[in-house]
PDB file of N, CA and C in Angstrom:
ATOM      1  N   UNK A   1       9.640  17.528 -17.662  1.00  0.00           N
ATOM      2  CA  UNK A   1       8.303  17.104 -18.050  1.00  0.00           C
ATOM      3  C   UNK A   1       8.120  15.601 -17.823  1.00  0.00           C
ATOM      4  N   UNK A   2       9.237  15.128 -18.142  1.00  0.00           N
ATOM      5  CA  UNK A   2       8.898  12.987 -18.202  1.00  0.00           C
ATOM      6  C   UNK A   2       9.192  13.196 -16.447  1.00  0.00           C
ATOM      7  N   UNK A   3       9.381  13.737 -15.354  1.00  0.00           N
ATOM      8  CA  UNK A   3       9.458  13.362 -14.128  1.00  0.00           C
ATOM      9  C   UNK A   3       7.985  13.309 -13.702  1.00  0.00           C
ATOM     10  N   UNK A   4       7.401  14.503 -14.300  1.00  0.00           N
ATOM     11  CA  UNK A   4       5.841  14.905 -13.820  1.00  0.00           C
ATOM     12  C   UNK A   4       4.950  13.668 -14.332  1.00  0.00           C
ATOM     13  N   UNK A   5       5.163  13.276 -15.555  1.00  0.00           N
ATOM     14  CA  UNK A   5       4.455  12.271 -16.228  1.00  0.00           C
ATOM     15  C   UNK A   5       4.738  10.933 -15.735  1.00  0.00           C
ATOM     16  N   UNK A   6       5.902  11.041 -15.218  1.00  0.00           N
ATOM     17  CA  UNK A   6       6.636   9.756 -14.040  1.00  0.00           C
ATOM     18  C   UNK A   6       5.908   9.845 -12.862  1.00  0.00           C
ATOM     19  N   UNK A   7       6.170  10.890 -12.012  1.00  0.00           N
ATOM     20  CA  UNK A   7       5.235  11.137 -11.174  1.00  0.00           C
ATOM     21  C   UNK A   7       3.680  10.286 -10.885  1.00  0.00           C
ATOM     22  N   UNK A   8       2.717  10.843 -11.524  1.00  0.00           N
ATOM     23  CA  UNK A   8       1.865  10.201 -11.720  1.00  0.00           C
ATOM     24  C   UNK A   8       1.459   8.707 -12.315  1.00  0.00           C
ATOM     25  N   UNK A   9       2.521   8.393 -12.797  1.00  0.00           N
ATOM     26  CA  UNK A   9       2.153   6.882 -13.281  1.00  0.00           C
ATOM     27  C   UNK A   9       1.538   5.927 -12.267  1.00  0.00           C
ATOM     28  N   UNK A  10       1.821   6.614 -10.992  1.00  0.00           N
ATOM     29  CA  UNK A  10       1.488   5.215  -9.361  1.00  0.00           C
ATOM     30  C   UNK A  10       0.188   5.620  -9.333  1.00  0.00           C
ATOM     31  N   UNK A  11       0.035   6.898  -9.608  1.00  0.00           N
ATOM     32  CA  UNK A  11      -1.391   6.963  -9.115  1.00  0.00           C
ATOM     33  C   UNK A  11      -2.214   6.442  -9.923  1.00  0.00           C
ATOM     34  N   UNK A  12      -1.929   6.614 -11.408  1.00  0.00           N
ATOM     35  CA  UNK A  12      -2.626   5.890 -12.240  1.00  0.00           C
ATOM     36  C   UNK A  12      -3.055   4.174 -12.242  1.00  0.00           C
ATOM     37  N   UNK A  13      -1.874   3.371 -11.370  1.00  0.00           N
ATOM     38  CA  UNK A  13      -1.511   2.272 -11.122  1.00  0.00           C
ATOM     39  C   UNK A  13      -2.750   1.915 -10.127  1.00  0.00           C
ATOM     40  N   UNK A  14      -2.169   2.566  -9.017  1.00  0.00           N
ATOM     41  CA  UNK A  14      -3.522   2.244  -7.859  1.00  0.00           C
ATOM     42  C   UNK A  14      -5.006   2.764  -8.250  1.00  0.00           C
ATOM     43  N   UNK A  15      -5.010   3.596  -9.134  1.00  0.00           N
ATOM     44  CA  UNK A  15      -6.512   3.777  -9.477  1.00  0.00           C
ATOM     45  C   UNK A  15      -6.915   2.059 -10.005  1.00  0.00           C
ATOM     46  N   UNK A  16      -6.406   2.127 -11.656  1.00  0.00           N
ATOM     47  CA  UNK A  16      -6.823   1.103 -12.750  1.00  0.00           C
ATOM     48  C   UNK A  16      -6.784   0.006 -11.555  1.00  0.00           C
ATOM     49  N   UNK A  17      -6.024  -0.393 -10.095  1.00  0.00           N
ATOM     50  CA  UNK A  17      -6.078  -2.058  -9.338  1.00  0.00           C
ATOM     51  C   UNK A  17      -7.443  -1.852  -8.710  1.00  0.00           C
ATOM     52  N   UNK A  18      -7.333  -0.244  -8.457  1.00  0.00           N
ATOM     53  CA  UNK A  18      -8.787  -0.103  -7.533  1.00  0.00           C
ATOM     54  C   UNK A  18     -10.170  -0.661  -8.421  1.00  0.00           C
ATOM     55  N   UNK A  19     -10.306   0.036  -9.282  1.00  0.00           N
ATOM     56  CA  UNK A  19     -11.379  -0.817 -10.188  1.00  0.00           C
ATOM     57  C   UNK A  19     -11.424  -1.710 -10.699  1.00  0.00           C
ATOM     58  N   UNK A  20     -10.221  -2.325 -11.056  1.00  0.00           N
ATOM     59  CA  UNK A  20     -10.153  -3.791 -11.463  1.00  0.00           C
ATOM     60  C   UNK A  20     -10.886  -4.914 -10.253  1.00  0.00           C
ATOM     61  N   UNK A  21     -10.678  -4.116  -8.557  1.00  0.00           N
ATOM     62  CA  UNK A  21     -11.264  -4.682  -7.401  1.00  0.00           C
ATOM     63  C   UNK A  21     -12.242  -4.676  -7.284  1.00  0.00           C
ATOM     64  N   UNK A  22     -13.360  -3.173  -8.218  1.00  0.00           N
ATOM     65  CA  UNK A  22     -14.519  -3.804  -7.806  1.00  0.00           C
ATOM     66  C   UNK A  22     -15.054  -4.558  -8.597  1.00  0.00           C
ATOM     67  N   UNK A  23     -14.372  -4.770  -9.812  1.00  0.00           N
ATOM     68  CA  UNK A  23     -15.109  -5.505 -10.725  1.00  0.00           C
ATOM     69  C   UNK A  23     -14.942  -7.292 -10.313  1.00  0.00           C
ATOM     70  N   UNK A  24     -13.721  -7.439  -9.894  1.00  0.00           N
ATOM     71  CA  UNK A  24     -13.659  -8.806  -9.162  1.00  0.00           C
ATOM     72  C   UNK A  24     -14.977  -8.789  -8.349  1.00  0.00           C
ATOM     73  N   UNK A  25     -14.624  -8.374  -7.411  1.00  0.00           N
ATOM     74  CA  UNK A  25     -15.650  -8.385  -6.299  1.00  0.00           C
ATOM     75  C   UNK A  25     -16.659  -9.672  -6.741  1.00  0.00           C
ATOM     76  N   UNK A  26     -17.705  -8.847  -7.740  1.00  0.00           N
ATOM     77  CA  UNK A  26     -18.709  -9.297  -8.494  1.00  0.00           C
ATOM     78  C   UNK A  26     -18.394 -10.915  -9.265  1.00  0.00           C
ATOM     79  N   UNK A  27     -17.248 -11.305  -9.299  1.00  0.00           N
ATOM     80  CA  UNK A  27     -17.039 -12.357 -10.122  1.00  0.00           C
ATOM     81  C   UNK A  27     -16.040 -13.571  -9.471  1.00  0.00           C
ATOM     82  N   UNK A  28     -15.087 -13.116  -8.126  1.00  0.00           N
ATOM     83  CA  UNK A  28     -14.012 -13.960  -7.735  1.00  0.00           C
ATOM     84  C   UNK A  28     -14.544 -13.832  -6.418  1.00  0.00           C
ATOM     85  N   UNK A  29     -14.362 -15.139  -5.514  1.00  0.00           N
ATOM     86  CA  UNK A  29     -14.282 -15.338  -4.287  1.00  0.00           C
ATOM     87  C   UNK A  29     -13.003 -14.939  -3.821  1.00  0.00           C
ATOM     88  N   UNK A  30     -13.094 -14.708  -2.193  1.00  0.00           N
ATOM     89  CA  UNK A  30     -12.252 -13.720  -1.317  1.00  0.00           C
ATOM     90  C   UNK A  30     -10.909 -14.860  -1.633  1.00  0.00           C
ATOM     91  N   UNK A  31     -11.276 -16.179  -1.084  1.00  0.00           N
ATOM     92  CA  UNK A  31     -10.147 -16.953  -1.100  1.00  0.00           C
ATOM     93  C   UNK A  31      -9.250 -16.745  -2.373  1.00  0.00           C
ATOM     94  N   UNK A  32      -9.545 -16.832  -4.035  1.00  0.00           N
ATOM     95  CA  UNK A  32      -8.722 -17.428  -4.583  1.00  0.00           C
ATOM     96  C   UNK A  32      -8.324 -15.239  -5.161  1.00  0.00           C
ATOM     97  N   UNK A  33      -8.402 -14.388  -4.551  1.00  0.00           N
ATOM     98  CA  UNK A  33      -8.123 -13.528  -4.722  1.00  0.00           C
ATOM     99  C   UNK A  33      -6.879 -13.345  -3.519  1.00  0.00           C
ATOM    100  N   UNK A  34      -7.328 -13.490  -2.243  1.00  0.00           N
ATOM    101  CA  UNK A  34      -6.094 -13.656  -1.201  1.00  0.00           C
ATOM    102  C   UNK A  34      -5.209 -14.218  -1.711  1.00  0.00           C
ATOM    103  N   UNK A  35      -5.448 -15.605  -2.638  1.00  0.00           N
ATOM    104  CA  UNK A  35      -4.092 -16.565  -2.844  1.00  0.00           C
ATOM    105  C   UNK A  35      -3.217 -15.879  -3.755  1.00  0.00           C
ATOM    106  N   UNK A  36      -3.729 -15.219  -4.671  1.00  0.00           N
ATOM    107  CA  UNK A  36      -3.313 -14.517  -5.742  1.00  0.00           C
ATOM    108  C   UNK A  36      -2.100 -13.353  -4.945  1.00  0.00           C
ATOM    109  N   UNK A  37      -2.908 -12.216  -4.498  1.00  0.00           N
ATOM    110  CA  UNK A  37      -2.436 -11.472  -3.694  1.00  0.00           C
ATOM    111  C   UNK A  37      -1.346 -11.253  -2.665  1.00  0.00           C
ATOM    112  N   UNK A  38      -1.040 -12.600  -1.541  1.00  0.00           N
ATOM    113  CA  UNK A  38      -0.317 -12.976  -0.760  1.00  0.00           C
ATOM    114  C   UNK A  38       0.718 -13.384  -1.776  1.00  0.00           C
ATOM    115  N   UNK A  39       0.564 -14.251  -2.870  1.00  0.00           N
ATOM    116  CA  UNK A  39       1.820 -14.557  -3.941  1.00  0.00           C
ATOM    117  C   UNK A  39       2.558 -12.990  -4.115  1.00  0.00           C
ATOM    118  N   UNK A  40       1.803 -11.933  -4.882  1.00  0.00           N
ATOM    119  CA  UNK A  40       1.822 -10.861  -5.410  1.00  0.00           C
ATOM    120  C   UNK A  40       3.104 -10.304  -4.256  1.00  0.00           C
ATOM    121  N   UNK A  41       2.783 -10.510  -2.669  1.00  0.00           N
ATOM    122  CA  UNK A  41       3.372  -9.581  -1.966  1.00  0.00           C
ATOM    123  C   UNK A  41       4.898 -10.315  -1.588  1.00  0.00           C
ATOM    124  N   UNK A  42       4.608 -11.581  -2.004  1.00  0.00           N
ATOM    125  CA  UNK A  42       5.757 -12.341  -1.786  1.00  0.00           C
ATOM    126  C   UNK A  42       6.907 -12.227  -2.592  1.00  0.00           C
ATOM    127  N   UNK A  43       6.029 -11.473  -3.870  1.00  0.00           N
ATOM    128  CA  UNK A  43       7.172 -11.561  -5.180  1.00  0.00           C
ATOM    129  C   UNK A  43       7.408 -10.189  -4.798  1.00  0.00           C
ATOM    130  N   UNK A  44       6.682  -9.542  -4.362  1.00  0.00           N
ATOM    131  CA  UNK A  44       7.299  -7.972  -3.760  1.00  0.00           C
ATOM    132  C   UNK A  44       8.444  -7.954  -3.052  1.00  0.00           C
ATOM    133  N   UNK A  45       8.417  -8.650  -1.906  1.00  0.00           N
ATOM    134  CA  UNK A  45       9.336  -8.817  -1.074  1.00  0.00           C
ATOM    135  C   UNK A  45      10.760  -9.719  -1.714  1.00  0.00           C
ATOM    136  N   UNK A  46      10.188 -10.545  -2.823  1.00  0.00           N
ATOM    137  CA  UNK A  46      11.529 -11.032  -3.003  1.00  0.00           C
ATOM    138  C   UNK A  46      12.061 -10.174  -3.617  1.00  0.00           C
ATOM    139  N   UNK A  47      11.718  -9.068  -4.630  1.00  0.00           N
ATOM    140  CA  UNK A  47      12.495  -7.792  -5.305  1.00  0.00           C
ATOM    141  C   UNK A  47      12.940  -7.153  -3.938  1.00  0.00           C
ATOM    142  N   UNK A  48      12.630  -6.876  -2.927  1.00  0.00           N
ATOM    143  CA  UNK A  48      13.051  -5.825  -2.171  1.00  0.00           C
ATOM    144  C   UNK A  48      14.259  -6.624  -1.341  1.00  0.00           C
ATOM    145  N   UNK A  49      14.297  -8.152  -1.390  1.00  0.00           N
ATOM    146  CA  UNK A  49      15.614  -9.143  -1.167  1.00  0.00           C
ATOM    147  C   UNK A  49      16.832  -9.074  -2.188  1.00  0.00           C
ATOM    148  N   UNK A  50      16.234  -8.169  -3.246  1.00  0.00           N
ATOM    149  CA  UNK A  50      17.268  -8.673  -4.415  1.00  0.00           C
ATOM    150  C   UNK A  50      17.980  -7.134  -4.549  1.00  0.00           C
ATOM    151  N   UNK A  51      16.914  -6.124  -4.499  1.00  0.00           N
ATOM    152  CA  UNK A  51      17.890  -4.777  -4.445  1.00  0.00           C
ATOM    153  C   UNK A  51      18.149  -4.264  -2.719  1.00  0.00           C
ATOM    154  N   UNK A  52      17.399  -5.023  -1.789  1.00  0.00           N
ATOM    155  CA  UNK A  52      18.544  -4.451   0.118  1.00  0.00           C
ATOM    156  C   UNK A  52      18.529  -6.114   0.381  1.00  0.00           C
ATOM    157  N   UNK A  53      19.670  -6.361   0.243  1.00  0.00           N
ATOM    158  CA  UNK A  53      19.914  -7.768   0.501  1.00  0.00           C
ATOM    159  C   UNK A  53      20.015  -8.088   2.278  1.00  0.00           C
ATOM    160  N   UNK A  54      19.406  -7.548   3.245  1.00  0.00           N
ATOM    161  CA  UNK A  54      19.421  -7.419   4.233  1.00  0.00           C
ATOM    162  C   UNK A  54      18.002  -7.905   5.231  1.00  0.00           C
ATOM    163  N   UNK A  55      18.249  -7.874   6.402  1.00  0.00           N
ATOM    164  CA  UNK A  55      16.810  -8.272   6.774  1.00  0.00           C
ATOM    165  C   UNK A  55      16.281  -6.764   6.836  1.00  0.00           C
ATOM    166  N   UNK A  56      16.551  -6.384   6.812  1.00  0.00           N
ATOM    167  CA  UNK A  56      15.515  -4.482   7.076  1.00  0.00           C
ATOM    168  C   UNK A  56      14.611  -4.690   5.637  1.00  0.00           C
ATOM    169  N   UNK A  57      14.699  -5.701   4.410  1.00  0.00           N
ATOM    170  CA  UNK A  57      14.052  -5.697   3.033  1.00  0.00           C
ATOM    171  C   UNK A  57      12.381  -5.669   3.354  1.00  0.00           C
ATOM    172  N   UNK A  58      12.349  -6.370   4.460  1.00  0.00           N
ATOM    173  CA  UNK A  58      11.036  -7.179   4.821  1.00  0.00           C
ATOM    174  C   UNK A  58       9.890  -5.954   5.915  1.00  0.00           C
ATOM    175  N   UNK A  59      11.104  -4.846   6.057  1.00  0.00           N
ATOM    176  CA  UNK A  59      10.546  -3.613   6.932  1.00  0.00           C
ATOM    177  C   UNK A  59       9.523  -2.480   5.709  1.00  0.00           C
ATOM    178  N   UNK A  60       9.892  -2.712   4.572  1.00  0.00           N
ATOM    179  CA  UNK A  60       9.624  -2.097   3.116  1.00  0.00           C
ATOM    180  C   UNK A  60       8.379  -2.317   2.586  1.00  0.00           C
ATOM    181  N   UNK A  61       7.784  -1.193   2.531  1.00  0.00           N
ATOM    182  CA  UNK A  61       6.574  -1.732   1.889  1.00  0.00           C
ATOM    183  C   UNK A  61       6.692  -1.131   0.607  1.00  0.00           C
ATOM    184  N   UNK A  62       6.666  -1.850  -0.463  1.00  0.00           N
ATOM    185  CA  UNK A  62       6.562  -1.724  -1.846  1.00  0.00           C
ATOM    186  C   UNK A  62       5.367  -1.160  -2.691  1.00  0.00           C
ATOM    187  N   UNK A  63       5.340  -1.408  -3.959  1.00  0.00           N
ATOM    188  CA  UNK A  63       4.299  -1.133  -5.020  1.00  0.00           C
ATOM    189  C   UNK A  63       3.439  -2.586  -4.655  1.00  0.00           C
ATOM    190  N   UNK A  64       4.144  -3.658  -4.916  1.00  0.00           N
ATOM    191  CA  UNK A  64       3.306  -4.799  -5.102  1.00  0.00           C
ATOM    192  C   UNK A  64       2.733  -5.070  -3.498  1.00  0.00           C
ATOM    193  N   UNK A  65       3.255  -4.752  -2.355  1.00  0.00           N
ATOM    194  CA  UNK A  65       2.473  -4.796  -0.981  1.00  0.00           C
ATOM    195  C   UNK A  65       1.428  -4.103  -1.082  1.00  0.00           C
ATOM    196  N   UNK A  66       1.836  -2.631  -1.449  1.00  0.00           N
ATOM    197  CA  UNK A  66       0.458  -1.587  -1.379  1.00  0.00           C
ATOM    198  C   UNK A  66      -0.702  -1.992  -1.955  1.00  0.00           C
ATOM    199  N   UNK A  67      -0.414  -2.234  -3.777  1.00  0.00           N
ATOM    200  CA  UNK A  67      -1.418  -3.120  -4.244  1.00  0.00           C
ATOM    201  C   UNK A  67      -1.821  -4.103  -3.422  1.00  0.00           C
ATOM    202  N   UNK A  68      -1.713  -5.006  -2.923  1.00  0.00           N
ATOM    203  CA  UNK A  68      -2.239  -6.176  -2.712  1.00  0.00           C
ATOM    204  C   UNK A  68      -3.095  -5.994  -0.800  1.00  0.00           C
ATOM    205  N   UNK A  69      -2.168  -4.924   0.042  1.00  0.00           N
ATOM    206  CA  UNK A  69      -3.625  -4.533   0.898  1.00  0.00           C
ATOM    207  C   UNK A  69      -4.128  -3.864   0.565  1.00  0.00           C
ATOM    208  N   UNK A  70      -4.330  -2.914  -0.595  1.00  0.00           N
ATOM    209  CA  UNK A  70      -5.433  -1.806  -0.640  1.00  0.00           C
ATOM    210  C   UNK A  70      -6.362  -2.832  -1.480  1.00  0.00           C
ATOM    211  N   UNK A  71      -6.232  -3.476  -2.528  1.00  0.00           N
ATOM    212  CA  UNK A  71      -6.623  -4.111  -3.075  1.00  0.00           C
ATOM    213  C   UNK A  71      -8.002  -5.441  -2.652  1.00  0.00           C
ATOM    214  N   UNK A  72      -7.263  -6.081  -1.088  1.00  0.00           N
ATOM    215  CA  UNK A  72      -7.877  -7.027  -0.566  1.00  0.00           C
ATOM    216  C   UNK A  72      -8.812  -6.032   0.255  1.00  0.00           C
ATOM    217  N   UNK A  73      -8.582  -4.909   0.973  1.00  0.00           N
ATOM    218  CA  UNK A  73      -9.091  -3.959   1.764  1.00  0.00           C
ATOM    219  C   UNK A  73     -10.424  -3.078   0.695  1.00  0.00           C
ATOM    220  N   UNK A  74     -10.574  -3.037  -0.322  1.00  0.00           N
ATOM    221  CA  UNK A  74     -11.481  -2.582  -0.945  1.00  0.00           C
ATOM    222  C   UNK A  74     -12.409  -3.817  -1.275  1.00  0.00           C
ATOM    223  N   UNK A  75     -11.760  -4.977  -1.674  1.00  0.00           N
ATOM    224  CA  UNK A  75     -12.587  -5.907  -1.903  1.00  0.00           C
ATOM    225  C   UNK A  75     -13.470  -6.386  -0.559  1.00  0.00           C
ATOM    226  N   UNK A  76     -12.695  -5.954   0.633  1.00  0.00           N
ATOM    227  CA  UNK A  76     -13.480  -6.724   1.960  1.00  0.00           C
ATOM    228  C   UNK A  76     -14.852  -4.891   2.098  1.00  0.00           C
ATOM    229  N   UNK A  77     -14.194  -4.208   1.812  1.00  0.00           N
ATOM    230  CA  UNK A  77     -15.293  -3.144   2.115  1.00  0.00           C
ATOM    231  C   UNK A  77     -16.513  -2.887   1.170  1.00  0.00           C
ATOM    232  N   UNK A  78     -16.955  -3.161   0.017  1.00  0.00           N
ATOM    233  CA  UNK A  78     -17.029  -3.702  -1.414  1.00  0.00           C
ATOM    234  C   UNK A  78     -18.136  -4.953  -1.016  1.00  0.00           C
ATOM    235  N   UNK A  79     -17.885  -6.132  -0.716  1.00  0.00           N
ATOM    236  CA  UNK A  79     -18.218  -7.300  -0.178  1.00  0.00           C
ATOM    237  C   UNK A  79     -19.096  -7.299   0.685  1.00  0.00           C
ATOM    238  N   UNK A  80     -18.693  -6.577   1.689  1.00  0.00           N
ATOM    239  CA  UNK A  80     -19.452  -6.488   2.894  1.00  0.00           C
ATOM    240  C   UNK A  80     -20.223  -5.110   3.280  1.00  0.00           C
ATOM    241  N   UNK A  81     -19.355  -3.927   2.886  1.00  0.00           N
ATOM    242  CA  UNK A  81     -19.996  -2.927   3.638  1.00  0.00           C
ATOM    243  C   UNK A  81     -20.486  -1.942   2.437  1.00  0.00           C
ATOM    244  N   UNK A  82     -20.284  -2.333   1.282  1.00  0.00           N
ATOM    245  CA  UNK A  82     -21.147  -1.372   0.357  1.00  0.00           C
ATOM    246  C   UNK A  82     -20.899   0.009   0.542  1.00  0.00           C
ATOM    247  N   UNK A  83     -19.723   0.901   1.059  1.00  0.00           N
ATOM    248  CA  UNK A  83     -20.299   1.906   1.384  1.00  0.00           C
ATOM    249  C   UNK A  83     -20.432   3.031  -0.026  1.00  0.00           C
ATOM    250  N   UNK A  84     -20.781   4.571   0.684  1.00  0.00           N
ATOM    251  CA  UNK A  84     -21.171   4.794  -0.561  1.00  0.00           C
ATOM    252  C   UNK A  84     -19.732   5.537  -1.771  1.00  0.00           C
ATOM    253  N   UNK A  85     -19.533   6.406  -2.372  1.00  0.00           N
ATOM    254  CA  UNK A  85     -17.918   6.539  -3.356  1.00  0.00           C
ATOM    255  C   UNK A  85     -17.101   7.353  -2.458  1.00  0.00           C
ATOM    256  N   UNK A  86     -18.251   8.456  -2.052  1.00  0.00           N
ATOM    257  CA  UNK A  86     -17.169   9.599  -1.352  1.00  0.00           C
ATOM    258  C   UNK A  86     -16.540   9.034   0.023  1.00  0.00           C
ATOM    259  N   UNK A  87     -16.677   7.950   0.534  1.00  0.00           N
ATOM    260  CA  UNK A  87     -16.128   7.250   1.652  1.00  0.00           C
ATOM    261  C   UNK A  87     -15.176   6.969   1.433  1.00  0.00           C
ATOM    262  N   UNK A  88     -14.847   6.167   0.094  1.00  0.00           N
ATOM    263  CA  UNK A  88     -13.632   5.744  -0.239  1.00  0.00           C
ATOM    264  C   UNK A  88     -11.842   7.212  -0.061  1.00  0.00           C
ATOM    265  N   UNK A  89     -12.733   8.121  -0.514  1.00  0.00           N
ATOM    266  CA  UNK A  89     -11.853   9.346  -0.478  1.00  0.00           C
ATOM    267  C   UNK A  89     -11.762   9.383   0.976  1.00  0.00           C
ATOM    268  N   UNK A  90     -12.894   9.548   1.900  1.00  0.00           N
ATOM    269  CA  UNK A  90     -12.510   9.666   3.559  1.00  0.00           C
ATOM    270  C   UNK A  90     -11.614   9.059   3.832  1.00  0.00           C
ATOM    271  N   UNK A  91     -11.926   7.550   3.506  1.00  0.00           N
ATOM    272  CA  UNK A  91     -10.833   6.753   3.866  1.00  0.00           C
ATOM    273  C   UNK A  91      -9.323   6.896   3.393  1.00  0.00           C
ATOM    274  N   UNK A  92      -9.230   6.803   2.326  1.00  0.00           N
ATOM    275  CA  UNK A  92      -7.864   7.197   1.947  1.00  0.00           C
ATOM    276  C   UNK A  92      -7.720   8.526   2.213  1.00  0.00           C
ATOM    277  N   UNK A  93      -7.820   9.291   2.855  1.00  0.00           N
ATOM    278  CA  UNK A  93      -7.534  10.999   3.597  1.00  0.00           C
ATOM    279  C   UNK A  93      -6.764  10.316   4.880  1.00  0.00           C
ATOM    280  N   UNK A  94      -8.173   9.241   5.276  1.00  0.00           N
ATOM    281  CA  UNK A  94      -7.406   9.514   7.328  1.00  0.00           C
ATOM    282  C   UNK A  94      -6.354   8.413   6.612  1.00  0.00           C
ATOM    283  N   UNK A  95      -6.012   7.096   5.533  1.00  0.00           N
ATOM    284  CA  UNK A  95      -4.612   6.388   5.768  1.00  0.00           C
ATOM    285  C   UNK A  95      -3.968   7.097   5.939  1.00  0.00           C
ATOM    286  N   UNK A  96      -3.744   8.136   4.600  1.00  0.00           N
ATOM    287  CA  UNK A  96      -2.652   9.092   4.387  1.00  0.00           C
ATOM    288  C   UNK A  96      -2.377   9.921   5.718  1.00  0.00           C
ATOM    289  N   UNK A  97      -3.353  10.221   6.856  1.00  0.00           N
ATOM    290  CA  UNK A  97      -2.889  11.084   7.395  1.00  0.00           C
ATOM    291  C   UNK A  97      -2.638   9.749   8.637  1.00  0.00           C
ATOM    292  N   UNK A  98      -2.724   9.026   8.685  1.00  0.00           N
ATOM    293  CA  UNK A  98      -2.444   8.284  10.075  1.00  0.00           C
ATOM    294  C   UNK A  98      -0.800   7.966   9.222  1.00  0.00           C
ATOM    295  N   UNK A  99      -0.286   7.314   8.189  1.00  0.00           N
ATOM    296  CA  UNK A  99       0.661   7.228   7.199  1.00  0.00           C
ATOM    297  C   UNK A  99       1.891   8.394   7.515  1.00  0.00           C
ATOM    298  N   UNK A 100       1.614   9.898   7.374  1.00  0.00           N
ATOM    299  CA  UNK A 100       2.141  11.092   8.100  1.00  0.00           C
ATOM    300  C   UNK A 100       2.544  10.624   9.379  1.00  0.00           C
ATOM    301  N   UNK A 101       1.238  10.975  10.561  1.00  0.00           N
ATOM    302  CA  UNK A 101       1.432  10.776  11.588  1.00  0.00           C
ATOM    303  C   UNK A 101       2.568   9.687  11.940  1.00  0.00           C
ATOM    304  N   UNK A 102       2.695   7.814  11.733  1.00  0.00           N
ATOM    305  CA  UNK A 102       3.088   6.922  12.424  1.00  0.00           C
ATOM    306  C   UNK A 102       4.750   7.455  11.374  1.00  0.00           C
ATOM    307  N   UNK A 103       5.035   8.073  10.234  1.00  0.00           N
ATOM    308  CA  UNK A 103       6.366   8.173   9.942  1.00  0.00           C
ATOM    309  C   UNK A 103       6.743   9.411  11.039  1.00  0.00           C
ATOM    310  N   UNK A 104       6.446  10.384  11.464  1.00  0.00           N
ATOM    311  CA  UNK A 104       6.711  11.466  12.337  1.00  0.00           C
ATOM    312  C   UNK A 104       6.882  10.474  13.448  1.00  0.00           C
ATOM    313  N   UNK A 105       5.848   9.773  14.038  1.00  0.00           N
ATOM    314  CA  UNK A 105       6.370   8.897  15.281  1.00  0.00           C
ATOM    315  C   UNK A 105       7.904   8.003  14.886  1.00  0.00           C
ATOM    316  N   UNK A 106       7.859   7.670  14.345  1.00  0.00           N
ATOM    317  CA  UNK A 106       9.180   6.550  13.967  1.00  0.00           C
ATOM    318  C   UNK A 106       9.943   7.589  14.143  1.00  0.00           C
ATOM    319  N   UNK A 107      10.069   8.582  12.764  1.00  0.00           N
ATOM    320  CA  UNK A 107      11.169   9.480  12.668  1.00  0.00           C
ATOM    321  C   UNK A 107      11.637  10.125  14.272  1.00  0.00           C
ATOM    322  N   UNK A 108      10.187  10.503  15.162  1.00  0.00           N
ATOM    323  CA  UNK A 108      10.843  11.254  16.363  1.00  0.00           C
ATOM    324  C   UNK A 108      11.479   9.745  17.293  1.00  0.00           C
ATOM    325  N   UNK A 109      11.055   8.691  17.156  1.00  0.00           N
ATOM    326  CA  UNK A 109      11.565   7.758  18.259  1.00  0.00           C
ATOM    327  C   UNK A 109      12.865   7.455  17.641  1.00  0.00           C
ATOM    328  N   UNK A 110      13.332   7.252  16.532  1.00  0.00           N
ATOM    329  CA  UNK A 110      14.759   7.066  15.947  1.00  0.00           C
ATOM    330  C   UNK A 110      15.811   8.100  16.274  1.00  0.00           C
ATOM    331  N   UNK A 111      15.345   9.327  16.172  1.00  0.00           N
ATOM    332  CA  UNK A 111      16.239  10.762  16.927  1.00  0.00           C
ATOM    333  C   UNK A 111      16.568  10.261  18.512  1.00  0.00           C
ATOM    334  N   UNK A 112      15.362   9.622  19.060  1.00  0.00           N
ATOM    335  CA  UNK A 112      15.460   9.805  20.538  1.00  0.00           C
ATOM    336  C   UNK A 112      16.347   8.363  21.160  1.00  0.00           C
ATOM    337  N   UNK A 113      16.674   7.643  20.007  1.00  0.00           N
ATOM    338  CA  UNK A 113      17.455   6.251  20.467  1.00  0.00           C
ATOM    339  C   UNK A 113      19.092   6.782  19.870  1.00  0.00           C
ATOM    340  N   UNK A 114      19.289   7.519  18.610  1.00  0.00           N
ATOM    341  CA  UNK A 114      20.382   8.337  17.877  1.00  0.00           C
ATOM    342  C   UNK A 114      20.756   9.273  18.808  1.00  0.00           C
ATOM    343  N   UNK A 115      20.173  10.054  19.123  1.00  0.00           N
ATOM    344  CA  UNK A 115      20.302  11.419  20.231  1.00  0.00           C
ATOM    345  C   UNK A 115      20.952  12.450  19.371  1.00  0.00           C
ATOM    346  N   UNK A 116      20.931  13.671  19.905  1.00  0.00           N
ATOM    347  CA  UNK A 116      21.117  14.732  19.222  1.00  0.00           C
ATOM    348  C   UNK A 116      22.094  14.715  18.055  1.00  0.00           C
ATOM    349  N   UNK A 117      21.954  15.746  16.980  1.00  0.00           N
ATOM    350  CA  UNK A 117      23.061  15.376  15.584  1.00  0.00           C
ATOM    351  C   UNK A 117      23.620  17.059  16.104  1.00  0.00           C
ATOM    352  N   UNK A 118      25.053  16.585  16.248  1.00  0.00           N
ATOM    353  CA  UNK A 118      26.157  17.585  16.840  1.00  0.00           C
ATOM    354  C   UNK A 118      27.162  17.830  15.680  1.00  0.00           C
ATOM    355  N   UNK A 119      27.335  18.943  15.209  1.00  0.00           N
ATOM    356  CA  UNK A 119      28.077  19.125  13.861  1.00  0.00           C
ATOM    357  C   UNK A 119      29.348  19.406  14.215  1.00  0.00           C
TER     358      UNK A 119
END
C-alpha cells in the first residue's frame, strides 16, 4: 500500500509546481523566475554528482530538472500563448510519447554499438 501512495507522490509534486506556475505567471517576471530555476537545476545536478560521482551524472535528468523545464515551459506558454486547459493534457500526451519514442531510439542505438547479447 505505502509503494502505491509512494507512487503517486511525483505526480502530486508536478501538479502543486504546475499551479504554483500559473499563479507566478501573474505576479513574477520571466527573468527572476529563470534565475531561480537554473539555480534549482544546478542543485539537481549537484545531488546527481553526489550519488553517480561520474561524468554520465550530468546525462540524468532528475526531479529538480523536470521541475524547473516544465515549470519555465508552462510559464512561457501561460505568458504568451494563453492556450486553452485541455492543451495542456495534448501536450503532455505527445512529451510522454516523443519521451517513449527517443528512450526506444537510444535503447535500439546502444544494442547496435553493444551488438548482440550471446548467452
Amino acid at each position: 500500500m505505502f509503494q502505491i501512495v509512494a507512487g503517486v507522490a511525483p505526480v502530486l509534486f508536478f501538479a502543486v509546481s504546475g499551479v504554483t506556475t500559473t499563479l507566478q505567471v501573474k505576479r513574477r517576471s520571466f527573468s527572476s523566475l529563470l534565475g531561480f530555476y537554473v539555480l534549482f537545476a544546478v542543485i539537481g545536478f549537484a545531488n546527481n554528482l553526489m550519488w553517480r560521482p561520474d561524468v554520465q551524472a550530468f546525462r540524468i535528468m532528475d526531479v529538480p530538472q523536470i521541475i524547473a523545464l516544465g515549470v519555465l515551459s508552462v510559464y512561457l506558454l501561460e505568458k504568451y500563448l494563453k492556450p486553452p486547459l485541455y492543451l495542456y493534457l495534448l501536450l503532455s500526451l505527445a512529451v510522454f510519447a516523443l519521451r517513449i519514442f527517443l528512450g526506444c531510439l537510444l535503447s535500439w542505438r546502444e544494442s547496435l554499438r553493444t551488438g548482440p547479447v550471446t548467452g
